[in-house]
Structure formats: C-alpha cells, structure tokens
C-alpha atoms as a PDB file:
ATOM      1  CA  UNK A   1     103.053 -82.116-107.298  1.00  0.00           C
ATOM      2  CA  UNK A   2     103.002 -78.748-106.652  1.00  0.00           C
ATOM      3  CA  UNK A   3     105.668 -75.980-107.787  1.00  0.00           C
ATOM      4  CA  UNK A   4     108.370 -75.335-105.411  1.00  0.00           C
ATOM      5  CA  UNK A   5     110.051 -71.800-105.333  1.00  0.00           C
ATOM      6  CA  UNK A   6     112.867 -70.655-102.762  1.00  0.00           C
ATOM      7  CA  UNK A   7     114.441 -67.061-101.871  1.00  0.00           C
ATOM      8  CA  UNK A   8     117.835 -67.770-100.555  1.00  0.00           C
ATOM      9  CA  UNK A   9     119.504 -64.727 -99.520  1.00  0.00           C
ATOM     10  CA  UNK A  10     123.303 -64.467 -97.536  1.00  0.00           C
ATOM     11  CA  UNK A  11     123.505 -62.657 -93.959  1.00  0.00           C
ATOM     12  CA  UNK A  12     126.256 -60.359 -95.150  1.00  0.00           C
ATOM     13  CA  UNK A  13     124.833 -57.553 -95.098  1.00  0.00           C
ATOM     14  CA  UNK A  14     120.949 -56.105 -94.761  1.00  0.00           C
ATOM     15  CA  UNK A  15     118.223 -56.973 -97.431  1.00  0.00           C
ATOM     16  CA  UNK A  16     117.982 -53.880-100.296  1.00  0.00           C
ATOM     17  CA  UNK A  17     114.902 -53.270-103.010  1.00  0.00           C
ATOM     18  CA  UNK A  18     116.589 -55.995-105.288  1.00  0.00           C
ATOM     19  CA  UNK A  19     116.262 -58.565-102.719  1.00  0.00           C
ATOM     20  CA  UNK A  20     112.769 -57.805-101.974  1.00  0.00           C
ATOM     21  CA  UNK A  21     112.074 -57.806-106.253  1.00  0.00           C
ATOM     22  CA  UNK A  22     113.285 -61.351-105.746  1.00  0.00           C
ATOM     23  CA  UNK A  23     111.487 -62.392-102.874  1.00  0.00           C
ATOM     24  CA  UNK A  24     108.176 -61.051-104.006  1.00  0.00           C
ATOM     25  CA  UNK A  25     108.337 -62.338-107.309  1.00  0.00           C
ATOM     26  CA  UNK A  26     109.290 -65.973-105.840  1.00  0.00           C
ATOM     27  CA  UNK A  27     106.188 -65.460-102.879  1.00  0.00           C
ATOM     28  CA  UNK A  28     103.788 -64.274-105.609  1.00  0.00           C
ATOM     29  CA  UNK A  29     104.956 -67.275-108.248  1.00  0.00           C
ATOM     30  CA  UNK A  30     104.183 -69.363-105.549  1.00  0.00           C
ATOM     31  CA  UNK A  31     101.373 -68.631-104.269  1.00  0.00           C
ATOM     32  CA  UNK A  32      99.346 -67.952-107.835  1.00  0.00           C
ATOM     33  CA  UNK A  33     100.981 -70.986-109.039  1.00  0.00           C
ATOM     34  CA  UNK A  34      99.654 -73.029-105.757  1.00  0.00           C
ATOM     35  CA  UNK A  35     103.097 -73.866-104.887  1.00  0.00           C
ATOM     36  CA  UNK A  36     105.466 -74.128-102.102  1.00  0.00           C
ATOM     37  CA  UNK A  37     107.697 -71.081-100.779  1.00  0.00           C
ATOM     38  CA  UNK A  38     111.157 -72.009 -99.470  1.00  0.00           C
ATOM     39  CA  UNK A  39     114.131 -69.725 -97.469  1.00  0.00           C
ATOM     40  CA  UNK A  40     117.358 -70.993 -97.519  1.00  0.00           C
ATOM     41  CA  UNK A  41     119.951 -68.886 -95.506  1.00  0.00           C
ATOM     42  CA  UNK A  42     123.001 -68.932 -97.777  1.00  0.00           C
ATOM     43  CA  UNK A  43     125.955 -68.945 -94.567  1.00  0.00           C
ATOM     44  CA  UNK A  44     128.858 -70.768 -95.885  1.00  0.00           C
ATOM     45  CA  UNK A  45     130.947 -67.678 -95.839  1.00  0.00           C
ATOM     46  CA  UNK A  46     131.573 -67.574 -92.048  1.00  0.00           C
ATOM     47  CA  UNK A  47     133.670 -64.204 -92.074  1.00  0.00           C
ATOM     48  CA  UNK A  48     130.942 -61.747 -93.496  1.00  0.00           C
ATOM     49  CA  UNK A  49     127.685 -63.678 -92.059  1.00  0.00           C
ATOM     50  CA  UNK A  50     126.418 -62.448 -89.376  1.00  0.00           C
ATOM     51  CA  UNK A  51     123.351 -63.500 -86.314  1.00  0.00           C
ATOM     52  CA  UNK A  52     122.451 -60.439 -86.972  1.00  0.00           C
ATOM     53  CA  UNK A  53     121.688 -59.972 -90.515  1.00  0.00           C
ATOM     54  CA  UNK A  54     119.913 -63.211 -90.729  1.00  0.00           C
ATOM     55  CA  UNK A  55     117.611 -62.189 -87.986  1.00  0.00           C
ATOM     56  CA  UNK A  56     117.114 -59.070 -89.897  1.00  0.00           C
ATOM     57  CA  UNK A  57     115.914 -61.265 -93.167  1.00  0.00           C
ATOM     58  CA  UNK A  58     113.507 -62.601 -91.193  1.00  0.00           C
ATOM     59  CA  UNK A  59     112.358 -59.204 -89.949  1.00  0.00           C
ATOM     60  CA  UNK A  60     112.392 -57.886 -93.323  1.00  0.00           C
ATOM     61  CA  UNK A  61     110.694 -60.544 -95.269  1.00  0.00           C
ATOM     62  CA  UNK A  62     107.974 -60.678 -92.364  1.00  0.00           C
ATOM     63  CA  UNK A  63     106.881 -56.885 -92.888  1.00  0.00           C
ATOM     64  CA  UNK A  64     106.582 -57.492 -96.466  1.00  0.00           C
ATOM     65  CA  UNK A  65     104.104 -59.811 -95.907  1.00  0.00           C
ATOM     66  CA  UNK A  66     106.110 -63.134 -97.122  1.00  0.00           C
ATOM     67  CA  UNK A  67     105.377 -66.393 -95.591  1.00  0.00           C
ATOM     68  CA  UNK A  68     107.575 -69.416 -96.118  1.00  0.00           C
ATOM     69  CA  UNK A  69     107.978 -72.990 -94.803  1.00  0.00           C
ATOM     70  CA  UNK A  70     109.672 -73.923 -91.647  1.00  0.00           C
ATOM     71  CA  UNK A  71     112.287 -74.779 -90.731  1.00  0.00           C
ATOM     72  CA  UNK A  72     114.770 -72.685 -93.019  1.00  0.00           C
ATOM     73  CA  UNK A  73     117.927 -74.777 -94.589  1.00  0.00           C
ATOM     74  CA  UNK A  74     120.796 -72.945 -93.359  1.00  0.00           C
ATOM     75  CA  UNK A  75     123.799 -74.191 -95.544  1.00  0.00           C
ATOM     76  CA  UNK A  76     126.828 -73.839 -92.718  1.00  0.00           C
ATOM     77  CA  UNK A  77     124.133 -77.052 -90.897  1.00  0.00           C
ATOM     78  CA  UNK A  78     124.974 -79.269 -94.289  1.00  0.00           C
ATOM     79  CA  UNK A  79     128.344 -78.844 -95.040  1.00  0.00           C
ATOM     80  CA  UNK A  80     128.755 -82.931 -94.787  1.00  0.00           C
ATOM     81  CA  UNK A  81     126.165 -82.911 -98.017  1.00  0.00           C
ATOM     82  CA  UNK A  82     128.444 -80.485-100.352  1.00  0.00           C
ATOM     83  CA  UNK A  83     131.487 -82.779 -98.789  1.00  0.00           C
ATOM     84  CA  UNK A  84     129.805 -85.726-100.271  1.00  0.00           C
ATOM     85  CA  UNK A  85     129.456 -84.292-103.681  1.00  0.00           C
ATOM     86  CA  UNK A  86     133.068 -83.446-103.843  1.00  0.00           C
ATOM     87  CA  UNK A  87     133.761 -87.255-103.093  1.00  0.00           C
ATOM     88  CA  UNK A  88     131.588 -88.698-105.796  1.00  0.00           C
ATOM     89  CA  UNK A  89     132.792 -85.896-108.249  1.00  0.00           C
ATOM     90  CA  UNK A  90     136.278 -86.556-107.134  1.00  0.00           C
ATOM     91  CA  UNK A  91     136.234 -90.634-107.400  1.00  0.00           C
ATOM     92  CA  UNK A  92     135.419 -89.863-111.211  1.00  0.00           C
ATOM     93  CA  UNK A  93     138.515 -88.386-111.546  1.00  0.00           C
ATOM     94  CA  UNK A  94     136.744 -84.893-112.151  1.00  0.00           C
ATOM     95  CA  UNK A  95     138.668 -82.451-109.334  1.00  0.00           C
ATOM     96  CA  UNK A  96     142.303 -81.529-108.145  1.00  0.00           C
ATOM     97  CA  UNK A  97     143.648 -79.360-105.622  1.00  0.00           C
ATOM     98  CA  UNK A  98     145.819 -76.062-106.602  1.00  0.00           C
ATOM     99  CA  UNK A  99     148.108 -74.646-103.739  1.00  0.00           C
ATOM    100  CA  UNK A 100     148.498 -71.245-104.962  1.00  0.00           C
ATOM    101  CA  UNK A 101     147.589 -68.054-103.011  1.00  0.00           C
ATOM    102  CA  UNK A 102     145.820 -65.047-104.830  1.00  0.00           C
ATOM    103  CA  UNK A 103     148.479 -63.248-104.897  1.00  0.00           C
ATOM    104  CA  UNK A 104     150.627 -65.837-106.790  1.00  0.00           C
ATOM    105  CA  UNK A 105     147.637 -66.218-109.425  1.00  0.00           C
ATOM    106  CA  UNK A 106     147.622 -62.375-109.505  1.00  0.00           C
ATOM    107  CA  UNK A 107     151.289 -62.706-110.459  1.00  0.00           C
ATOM    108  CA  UNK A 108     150.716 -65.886-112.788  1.00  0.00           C
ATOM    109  CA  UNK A 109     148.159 -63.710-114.489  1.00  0.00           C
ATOM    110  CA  UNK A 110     150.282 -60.985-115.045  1.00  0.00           C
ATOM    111  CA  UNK A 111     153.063 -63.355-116.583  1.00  0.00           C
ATOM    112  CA  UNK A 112     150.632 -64.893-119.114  1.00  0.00           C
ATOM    113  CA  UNK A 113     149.283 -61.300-120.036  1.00  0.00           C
ATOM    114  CA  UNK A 114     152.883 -60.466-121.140  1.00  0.00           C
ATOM    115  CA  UNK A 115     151.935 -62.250-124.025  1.00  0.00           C
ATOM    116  CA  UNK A 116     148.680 -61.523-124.959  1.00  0.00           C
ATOM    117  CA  UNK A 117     145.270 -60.671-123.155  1.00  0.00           C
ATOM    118  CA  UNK A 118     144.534 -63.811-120.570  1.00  0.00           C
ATOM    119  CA  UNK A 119     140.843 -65.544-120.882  1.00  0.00           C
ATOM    120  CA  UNK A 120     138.432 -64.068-118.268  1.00  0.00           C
ATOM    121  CA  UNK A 121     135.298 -66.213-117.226  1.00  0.00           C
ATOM    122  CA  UNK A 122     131.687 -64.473-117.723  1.00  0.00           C
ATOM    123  CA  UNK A 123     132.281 -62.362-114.131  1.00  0.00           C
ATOM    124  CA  UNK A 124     135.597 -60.629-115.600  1.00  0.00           C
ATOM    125  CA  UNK A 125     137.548 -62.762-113.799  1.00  0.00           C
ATOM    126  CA  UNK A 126     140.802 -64.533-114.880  1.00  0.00           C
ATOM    127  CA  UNK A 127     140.452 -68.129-115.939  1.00  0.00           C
ATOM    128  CA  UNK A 128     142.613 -70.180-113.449  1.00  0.00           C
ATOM    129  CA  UNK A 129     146.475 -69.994-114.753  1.00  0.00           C
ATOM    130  CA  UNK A 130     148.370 -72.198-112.653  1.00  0.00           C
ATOM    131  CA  UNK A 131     149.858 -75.792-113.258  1.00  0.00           C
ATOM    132  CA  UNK A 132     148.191 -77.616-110.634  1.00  0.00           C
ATOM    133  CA  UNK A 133     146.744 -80.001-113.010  1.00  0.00           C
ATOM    134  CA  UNK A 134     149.994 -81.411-113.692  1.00  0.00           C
ATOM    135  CA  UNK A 135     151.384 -82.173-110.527  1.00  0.00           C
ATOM    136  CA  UNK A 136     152.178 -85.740-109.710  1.00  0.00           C
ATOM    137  CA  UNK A 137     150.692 -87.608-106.802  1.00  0.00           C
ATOM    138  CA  UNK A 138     153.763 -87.718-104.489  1.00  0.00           C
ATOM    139  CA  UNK A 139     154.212 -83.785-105.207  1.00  0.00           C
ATOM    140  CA  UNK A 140     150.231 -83.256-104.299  1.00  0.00           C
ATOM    141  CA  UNK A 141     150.391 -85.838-101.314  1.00  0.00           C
ATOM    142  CA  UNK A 142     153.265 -83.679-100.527  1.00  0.00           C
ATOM    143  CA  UNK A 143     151.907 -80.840-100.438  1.00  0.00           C
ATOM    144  CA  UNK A 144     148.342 -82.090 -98.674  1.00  0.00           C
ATOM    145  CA  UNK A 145     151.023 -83.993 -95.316  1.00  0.00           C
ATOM    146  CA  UNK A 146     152.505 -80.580 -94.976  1.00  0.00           C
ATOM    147  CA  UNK A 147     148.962 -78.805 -94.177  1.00  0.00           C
ATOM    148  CA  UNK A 148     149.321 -76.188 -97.550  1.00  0.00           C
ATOM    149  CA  UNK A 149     146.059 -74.492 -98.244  1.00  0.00           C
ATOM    150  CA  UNK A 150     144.658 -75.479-101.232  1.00  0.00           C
ATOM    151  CA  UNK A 151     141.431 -74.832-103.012  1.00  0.00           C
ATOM    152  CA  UNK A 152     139.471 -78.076-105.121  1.00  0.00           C
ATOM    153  CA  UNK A 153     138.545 -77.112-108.775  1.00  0.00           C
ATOM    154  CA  UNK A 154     136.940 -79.340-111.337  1.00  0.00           C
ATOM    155  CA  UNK A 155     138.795 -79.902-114.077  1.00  0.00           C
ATOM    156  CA  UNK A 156     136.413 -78.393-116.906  1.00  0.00           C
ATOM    157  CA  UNK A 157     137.919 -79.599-120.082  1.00  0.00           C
ATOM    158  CA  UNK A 158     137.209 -83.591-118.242  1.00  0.00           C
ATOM    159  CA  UNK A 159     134.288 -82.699-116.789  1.00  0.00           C
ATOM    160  CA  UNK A 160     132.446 -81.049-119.778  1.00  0.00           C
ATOM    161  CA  UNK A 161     133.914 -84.358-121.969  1.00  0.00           C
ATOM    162  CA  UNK A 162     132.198 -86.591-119.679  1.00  0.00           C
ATOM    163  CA  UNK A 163     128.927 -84.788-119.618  1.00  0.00           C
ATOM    164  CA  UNK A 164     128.688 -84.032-123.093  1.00  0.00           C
ATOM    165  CA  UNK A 165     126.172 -81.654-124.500  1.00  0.00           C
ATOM    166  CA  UNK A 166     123.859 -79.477-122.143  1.00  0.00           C
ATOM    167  CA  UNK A 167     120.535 -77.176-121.777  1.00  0.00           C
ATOM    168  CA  UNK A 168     118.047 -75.409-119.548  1.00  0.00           C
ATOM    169  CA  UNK A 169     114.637 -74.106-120.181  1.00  0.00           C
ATOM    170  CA  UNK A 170     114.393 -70.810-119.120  1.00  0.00           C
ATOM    171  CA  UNK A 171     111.314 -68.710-118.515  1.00  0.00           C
ATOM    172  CA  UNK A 172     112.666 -65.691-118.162  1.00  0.00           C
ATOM    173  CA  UNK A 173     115.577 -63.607-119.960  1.00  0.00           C
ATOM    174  CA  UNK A 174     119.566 -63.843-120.043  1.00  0.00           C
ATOM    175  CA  UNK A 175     121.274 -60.466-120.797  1.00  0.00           C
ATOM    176  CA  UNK A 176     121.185 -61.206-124.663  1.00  0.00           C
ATOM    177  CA  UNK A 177     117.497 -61.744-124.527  1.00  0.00           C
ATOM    178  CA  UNK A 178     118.325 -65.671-124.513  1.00  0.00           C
ATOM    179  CA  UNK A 179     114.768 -67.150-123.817  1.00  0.00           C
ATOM    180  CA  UNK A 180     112.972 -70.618-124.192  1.00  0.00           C
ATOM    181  CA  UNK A 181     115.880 -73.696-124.532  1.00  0.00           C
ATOM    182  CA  UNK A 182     119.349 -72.251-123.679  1.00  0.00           C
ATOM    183  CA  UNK A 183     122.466 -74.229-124.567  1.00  0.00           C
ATOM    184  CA  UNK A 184     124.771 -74.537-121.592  1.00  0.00           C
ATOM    185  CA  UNK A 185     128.413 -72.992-121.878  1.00  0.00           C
ATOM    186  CA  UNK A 186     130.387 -74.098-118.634  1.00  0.00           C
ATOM    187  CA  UNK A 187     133.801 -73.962-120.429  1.00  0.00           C
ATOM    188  CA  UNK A 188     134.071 -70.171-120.419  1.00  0.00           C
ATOM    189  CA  UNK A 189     134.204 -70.388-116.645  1.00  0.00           C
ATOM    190  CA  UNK A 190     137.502 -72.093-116.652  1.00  0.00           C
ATOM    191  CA  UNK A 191     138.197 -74.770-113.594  1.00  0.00           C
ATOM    192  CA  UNK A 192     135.830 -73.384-110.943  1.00  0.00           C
ATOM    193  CA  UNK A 193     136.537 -74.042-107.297  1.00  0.00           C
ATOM    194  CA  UNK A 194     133.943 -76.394-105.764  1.00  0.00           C
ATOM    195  CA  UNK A 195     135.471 -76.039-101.787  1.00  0.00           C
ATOM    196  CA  UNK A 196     138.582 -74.897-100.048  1.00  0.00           C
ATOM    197  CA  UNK A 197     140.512 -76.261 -97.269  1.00  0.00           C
ATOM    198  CA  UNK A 198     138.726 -74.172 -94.583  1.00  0.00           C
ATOM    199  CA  UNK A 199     135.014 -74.255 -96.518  1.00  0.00           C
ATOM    200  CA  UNK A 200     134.021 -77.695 -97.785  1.00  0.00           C
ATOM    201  CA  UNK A 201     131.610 -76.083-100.225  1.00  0.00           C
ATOM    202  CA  UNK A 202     131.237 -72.911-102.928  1.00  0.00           C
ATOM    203  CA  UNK A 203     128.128 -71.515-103.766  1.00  0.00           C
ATOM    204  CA  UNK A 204     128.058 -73.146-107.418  1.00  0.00           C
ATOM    205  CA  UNK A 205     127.938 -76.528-105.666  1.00  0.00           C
ATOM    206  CA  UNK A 206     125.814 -76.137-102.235  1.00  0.00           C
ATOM    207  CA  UNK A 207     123.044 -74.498-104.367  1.00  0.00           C
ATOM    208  CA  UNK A 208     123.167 -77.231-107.034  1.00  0.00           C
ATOM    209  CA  UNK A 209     123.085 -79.957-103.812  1.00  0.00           C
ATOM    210  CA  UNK A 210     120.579 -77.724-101.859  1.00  0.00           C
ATOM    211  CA  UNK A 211     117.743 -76.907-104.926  1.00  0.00           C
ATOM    212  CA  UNK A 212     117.759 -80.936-105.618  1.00  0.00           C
ATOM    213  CA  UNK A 213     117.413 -82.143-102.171  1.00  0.00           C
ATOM    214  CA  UNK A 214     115.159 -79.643-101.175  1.00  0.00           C
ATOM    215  CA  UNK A 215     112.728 -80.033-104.456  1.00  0.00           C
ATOM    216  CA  UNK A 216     112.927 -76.998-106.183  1.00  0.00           C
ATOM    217  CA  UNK A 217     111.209 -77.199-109.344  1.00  0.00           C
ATOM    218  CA  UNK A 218     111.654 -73.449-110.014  1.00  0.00           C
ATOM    219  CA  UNK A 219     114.440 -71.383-109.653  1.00  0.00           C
ATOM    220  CA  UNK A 220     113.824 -67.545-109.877  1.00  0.00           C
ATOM    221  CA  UNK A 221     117.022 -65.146-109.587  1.00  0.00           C
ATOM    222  CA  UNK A 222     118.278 -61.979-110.519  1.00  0.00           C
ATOM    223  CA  UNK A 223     119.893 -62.095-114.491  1.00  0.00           C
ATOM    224  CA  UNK A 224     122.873 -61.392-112.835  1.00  0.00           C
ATOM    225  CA  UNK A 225     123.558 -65.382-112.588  1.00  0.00           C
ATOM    226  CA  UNK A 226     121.763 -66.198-115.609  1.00  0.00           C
ATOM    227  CA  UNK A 227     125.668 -67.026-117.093  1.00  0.00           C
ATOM    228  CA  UNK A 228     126.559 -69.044-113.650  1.00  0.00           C
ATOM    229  CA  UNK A 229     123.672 -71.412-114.963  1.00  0.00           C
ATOM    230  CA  UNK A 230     125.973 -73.280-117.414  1.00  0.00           C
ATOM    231  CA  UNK A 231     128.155 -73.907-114.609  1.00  0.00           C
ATOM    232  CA  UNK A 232     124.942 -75.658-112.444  1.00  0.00           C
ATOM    233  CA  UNK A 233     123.405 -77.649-115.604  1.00  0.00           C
ATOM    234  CA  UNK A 234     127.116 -79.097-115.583  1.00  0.00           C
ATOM    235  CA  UNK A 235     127.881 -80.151-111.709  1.00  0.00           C
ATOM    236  CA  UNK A 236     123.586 -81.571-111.959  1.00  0.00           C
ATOM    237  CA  UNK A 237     124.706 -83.561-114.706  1.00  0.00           C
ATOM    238  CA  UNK A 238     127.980 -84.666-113.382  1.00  0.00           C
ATOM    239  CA  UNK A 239     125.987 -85.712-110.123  1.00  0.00           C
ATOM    240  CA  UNK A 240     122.697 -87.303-111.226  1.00  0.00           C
ATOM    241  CA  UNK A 241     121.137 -84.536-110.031  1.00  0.00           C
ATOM    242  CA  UNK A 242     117.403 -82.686-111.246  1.00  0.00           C
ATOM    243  CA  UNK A 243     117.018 -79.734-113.268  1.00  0.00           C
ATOM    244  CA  UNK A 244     114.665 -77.022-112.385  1.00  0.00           C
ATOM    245  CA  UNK A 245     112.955 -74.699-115.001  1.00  0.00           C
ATOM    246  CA  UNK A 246     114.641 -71.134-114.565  1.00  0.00           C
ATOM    247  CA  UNK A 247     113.338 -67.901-114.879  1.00  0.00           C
ATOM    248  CA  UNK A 248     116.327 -64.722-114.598  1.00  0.00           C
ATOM    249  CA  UNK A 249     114.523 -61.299-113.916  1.00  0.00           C
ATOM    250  CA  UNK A 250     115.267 -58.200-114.448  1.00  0.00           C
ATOM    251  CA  UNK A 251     117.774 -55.922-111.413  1.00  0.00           C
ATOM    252  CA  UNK A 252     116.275 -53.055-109.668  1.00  0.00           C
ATOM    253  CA  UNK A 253     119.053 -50.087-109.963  1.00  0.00           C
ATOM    254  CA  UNK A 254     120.256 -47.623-108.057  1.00  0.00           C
ATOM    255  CA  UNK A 255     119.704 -43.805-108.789  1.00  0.00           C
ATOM    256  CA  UNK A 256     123.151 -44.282-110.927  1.00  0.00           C
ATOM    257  CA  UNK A 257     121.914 -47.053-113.043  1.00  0.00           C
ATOM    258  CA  UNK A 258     124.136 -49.748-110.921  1.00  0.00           C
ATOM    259  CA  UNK A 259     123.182 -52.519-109.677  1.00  0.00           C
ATOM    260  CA  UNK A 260     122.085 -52.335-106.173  1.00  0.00           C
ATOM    261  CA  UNK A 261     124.794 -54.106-104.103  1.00  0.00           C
ATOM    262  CA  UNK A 262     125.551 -54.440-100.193  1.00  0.00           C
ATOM    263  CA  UNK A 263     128.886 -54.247-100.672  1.00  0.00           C
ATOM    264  CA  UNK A 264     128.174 -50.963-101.980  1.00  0.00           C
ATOM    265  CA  UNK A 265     125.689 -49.684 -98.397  1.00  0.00           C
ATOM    266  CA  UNK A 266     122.110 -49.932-101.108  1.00  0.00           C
ATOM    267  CA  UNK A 267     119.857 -48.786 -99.025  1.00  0.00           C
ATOM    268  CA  UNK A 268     118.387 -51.960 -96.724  1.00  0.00           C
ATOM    269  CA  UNK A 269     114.417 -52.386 -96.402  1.00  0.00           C
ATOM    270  CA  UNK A 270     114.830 -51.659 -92.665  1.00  0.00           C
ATOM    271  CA  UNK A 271     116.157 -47.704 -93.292  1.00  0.00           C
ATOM    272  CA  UNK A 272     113.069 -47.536 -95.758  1.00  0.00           C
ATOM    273  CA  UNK A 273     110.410 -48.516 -93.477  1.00  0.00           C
ATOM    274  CA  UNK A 274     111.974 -46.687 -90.586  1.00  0.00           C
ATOM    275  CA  UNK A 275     111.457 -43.506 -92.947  1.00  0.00           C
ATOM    276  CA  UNK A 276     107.823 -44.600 -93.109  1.00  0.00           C
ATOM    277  CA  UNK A 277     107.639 -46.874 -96.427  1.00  0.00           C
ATOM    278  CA  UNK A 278     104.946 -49.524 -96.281  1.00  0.00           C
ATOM    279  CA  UNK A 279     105.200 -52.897 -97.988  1.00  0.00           C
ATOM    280  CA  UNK A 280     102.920 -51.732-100.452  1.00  0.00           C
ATOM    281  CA  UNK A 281     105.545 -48.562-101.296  1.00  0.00           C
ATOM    282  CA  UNK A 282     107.900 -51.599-101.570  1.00  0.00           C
ATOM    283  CA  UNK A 283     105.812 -53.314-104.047  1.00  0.00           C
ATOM    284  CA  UNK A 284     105.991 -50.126-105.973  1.00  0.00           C
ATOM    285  CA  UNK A 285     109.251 -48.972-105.917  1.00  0.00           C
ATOM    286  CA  UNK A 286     110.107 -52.366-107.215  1.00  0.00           C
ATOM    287  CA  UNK A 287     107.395 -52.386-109.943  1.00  0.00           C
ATOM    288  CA  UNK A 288     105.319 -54.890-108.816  1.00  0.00           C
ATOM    289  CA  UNK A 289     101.374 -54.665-108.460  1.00  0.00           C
END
C-alpha cells in the first residue's frame, strides 16, 4: 500500500512560513514517495476557529501548488469518534474527572511550590496537583448531578502500568538529536486531559483516533511535538490502535530566532503573496528546492 502523509493545520489564525515548511515537506514526501496527501482541519477549539481562516488554508495551500484528497476530515464532524475512545479508555478503569478551575490549580500550584519546585511536563507546564484521583464515587456522582465542570484526565501512573514499555521509529530528529528507535516517556506529562465537559476531545486524543482511522502511515510535524509523541505511542497502545513512522523537522524562525507563532501575528502566506512573493519565493524562504 502506498504511504499516507497528512497536513493538519487549526483555523485560528492565518497559515505562516512554518506551516507552509510543513505542508511542502508532507506534499513533496508524498508525492516522491508515490503516496497519498491528506488535510485534516484541526476545529475542536470552537472559540478561536474561524470560517474564515479555514477558507483561507485552502486558499493558501492552493497557491502553493499543494493538492490533497477530498473530502477534508474536519474534527468538530467526529466528535462521537474521540467520545468513543474515552468510553473504552474509561471502562478500563484508565480516566477520572477533576472539578477544579485554573485558577484553583494556579493556587494548588502555588501551595505545593511552598515546599519545593513543583514537576512541570515537557511544555513548562505544571503537572496536575489536585486530589481528584481520590474522590469517592458518591462525592464524584455528586459533583457530575450538580452540572460542575470538570475536565477527564488519564490517570498516567495506571495507564503507563497497563501498557508497559513503549517506542517509535523516528525518521527525523527530537531536540536532543534523538533519531532511529526512541523510547517513549509519557510519565513526564503528568495526567493529561483527554476531553472536557464542553469539548468531548483534546488534541492528544482526536489526532491519535484521526491518524489511525484515516491510515496515516507517516506522520511529519514540526520538532516542536516531537516530546507530545510519548504521550500518542501511550493512548495507541492503550486503544489497539496503529503506529505510524515519524519524522520531526526542523522550525522556520522568525527574524528574532523564535518560533514563528500566530498567536504572536507571524506573518501569514496571504500578506506575502499580496507583497508579490511567488510559491517558488516560498519554497525558498523556507529552504526547500
């Protein structure tokens, strides 16, 4: 069977140089490979997607000269898929609910650091803190009748017990140099969410469900979620799911050295060919031939 590659950007914000690195690369994988070229619209986050932006991926990815199978997998169509997963990860005993608010982890945080620095997970952020773990039933089902928001993390310590040892071969390069068979280290993430009560999904889970249903052999990313792989190896493991080869590539920065970012207003594709760059000049900038 032939390869099967997929660009799967969100429509938060426009596409920037790094995203079109990323597409590129997966387009021209594909095609020397004699594969298949997926899009998958990442939308699960329904306050910062936009109509707009996704048209504009389209737009973008059309001028660059990027074909790709139709129809697209848009993620907020599938949300009864990543609900599924929960279940079955749920019925083997793998995931709880935890009622607190930021702000009370912010403050949990703050009370643990009082006695000593607090464990941060690969992204700099805290490792959960709170006690949800421990709550009986009756206090949970409690908690559940009286319509609390809650968020549904998988309990890493049982989860990583159950699936034992893990690896990945990857074809590209972590941000050690890690190369060739990487061992999987999902603990230092802590108990990641997997959905919330207003978004039956996270993007560790609906990209685990969406590369395996949708065939992806290869999975080509930026080395910025080279760590977050640990965390996928685990949940494919934990659900009978494949595992593609990876390949992490390098970022394209910005004239500080940063990565390029929307949240930071990178310049999109669309201001760069409205000040007359061709695809081509794209090509370049980004360093490919």
């Amino acid at each position: 069977m032939p390869p099967v590659f997929r660009f799967a950007p969100s429509p938060n914000g426009y596409l920037h140089l790094g995203h079109a690195y990323s597409a590129l690369l997966n387009h021209d994988l594909a095609r020397d490979s004699g594969g298949r070229l997926l899009l998958r619209i990442e939308d699960i986050d329904a306050t910062r997607c936009r109509p707009e932006f996704e048209q504009a991926i389209y737009e973008d990815l059309g001028w660059l000269g990027i074909a790709w199978e139709t129809p697209e997998r848009r993620q907020s169509e599938h949300f009864s898929a990543y609900r599924a997963a929960v279940d079955r990860l749920s019925a083997q005993g793998l995931v709880y609910p935890s009622f607190e608010s930021r702000a009370d982890i912010a403050r949990l945080v703050a009370e643990r650091e009082s006695g000593g620095a607090w464990p941060r997970d690969p992204d700099g952020a805290p490792l959960y803190p709170g006690a949800a773990k421990s709550l009986s039933a009756e206090d949970r089902d409690q908690l559940l009748g009286q319509g609390a928001p809650f968020a549904l993390r998988l309990d890493m310590a049982a989860a990583c017990a159950r699936a034992g040892s893990l690896r990945w071969r990857e074809a590209g390069e972590g941000p050690a140099g890690e190369r060739g068979d990487v061992a999987a280290r999902p603990e230092a993430w802590g108990d990641v969410i997997l959905a919330r009560k207003e978004t039956p999904t996270s993007y560790h889970l609906s990209v685990v469900i969406d590369d395996a249903l949708q065939g992806v052999t290869d999975v080509v990313r930026g080395v910025d979620l080279f760590l977050s792989t640990s965390v996928h190896r685990l949940l494919q493991e934990l659900l009978g799911l494949p595992a593609p080869a990876y390949r992490h590539h390098r970022l394209i920065p910005d004239a500080a050295g940063q990565k390029l970012s929307k949240s930071t207003q990178a310049t999109g594709l669309r201001e760069l060919r409205a000040a007359g760059a061709s695809p081509a000049d794209i090509r370049r900038l980004v360093g490919l031939p």
